[in-house]
N, C-alpha and C. Protein backbone atom coordinates (compact mmCIF):
# COMPACT_ATOMS: atom_id res chain seq x y z
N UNK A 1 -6.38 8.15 -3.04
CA UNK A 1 -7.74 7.72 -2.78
C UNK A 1 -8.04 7.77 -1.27
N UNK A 2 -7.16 7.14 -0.32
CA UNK A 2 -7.53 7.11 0.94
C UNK A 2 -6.64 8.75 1.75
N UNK A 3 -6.02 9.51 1.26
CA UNK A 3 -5.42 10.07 2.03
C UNK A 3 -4.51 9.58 3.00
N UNK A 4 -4.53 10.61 4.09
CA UNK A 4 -3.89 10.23 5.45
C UNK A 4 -4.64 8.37 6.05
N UNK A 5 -6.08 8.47 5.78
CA UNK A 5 -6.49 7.43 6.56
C UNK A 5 -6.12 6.12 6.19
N UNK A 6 -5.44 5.90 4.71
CA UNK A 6 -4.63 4.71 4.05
C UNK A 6 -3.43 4.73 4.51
N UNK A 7 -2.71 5.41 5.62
CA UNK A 7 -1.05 5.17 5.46
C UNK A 7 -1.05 3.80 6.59
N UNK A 8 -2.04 3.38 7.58
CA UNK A 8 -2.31 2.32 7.97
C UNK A 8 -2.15 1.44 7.47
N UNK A 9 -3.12 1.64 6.71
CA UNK A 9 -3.29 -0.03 5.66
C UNK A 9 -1.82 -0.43 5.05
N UNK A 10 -1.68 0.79 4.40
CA UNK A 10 -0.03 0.66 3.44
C UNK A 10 1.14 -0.05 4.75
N UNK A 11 1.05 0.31 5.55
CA UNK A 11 2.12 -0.26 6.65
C UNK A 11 1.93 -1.90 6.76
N UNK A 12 0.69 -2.08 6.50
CA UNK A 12 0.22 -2.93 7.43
C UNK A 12 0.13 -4.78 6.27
N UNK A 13 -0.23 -3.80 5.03
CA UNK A 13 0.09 -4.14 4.01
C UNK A 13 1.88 -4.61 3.60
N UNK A 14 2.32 -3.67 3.70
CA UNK A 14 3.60 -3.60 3.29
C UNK A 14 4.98 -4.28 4.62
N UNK A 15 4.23 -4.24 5.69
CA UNK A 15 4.63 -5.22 6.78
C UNK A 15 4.94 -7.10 6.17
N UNK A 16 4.34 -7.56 5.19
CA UNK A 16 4.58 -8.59 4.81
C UNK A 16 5.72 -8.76 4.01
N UNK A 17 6.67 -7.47 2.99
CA UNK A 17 7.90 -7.75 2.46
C UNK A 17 8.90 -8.10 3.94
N UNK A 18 9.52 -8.59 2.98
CA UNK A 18 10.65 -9.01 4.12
C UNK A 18 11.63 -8.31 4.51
N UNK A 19 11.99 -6.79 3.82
CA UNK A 19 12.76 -5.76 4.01
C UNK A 19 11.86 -5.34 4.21
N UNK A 20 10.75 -4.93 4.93
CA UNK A 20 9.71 -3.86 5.58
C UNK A 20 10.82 -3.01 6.31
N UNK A 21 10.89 -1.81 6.09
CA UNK A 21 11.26 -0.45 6.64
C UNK A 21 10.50 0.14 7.07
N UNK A 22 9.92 1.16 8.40
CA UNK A 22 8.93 1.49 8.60
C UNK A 22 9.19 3.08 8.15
N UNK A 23 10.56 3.75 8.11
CA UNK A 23 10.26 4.85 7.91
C UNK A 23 10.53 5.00 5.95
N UNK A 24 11.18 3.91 5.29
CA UNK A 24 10.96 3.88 4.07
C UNK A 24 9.44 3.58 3.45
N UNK A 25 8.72 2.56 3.97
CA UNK A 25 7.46 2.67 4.03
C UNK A 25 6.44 4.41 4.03
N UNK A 26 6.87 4.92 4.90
CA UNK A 26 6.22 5.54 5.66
C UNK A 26 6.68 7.20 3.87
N UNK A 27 7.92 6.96 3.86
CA UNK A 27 8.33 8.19 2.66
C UNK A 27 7.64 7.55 1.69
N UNK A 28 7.49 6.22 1.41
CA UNK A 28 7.06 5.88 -0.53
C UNK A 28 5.40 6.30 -0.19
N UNK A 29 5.11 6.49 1.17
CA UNK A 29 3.30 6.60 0.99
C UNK A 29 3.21 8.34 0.69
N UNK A 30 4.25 8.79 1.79
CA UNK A 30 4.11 10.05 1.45
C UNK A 30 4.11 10.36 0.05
N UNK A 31 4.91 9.97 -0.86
CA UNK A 31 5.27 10.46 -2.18
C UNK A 31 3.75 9.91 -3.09
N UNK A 32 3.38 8.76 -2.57
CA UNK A 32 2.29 8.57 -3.46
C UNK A 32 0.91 9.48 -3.17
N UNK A 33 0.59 9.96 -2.12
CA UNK A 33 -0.10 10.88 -1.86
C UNK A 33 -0.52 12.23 -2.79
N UNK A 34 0.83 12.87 -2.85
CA UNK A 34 1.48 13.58 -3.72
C UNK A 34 1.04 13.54 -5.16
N UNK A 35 1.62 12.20 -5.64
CA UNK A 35 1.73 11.83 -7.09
C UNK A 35 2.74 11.66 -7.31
N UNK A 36 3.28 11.34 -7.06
CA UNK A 36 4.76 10.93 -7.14
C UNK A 36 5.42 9.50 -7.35
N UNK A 37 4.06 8.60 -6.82
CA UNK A 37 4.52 7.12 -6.89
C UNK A 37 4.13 6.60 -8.47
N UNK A 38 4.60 5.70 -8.27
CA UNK A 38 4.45 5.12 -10.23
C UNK A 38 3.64 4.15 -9.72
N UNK A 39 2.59 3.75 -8.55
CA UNK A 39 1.23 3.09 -8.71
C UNK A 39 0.56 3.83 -8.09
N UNK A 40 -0.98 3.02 -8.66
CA UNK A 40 -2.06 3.86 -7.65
C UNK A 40 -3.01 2.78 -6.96
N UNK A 41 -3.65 3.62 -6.15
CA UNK A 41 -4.54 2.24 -5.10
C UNK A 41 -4.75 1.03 -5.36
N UNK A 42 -5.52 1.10 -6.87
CA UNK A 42 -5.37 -0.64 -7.77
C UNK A 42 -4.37 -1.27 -7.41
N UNK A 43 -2.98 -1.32 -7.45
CA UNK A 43 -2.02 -1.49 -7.36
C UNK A 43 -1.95 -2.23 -5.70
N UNK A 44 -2.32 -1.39 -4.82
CA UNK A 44 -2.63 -1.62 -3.54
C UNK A 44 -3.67 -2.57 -2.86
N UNK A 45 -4.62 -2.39 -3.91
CA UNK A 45 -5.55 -3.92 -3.87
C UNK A 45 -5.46 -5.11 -4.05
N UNK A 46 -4.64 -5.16 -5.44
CA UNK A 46 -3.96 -6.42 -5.79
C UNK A 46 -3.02 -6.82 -4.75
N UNK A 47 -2.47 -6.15 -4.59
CA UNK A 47 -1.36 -6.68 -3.26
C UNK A 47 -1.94 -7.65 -2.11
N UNK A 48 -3.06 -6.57 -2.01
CA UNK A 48 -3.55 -7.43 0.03
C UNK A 48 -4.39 -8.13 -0.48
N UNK A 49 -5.24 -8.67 -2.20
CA UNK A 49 -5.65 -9.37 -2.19
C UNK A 49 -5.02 -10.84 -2.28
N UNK A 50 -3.50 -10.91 -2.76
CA UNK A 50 -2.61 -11.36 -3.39
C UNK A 50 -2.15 -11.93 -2.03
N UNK A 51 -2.11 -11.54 -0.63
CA UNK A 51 -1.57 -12.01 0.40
C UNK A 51 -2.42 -12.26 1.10
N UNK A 52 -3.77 -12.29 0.82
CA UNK A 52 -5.29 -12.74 1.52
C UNK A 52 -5.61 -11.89 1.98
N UNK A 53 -5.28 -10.73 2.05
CA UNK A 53 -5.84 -9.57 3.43
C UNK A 53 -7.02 -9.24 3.38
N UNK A 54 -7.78 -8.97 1.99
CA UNK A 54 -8.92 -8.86 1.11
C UNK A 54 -9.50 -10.00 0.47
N UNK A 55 -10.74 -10.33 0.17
CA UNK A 55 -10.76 -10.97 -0.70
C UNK A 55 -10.24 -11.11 -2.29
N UNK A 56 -10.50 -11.92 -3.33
CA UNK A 56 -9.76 -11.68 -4.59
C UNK A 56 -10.41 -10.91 -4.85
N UNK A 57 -9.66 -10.00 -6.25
CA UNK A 57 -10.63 -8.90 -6.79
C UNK A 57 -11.28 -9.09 -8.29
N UNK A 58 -12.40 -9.09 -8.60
CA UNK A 58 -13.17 -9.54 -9.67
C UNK A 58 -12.94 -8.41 -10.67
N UNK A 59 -13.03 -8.85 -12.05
CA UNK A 59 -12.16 -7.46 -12.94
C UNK A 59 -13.34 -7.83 -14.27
């Protein structure tokens, strides 16, 4: 969905696990780009809404 201009967010996002890797980070975005990851952006929403980054998400 976001391309290149989401690998930000995903870091920035994904900066809150506590094993944050930046260059493992940096391969699981590549692969989801691709199609390769077993989620998709939804997936990515719930997250930063889940850690406040976003507001909640209405379904």
């Amino acid at each position: 969905m976001f391309d290149e201009e989401g690998r930000a967010l995903f870091h920035k996002v994904s900066s809150f696990y506590s094993n944050y890797d930046y260059d493992e980070t940096d391969s699981e975005y590549s692969a989801m780009i691709v199609g390769q990851y077993r989620y998709n952006s939804d997936r990515l929403f719930e997250i930063a809404a889940k850690y406040g980054l976003i507001p909640p998400i209405k379904k």
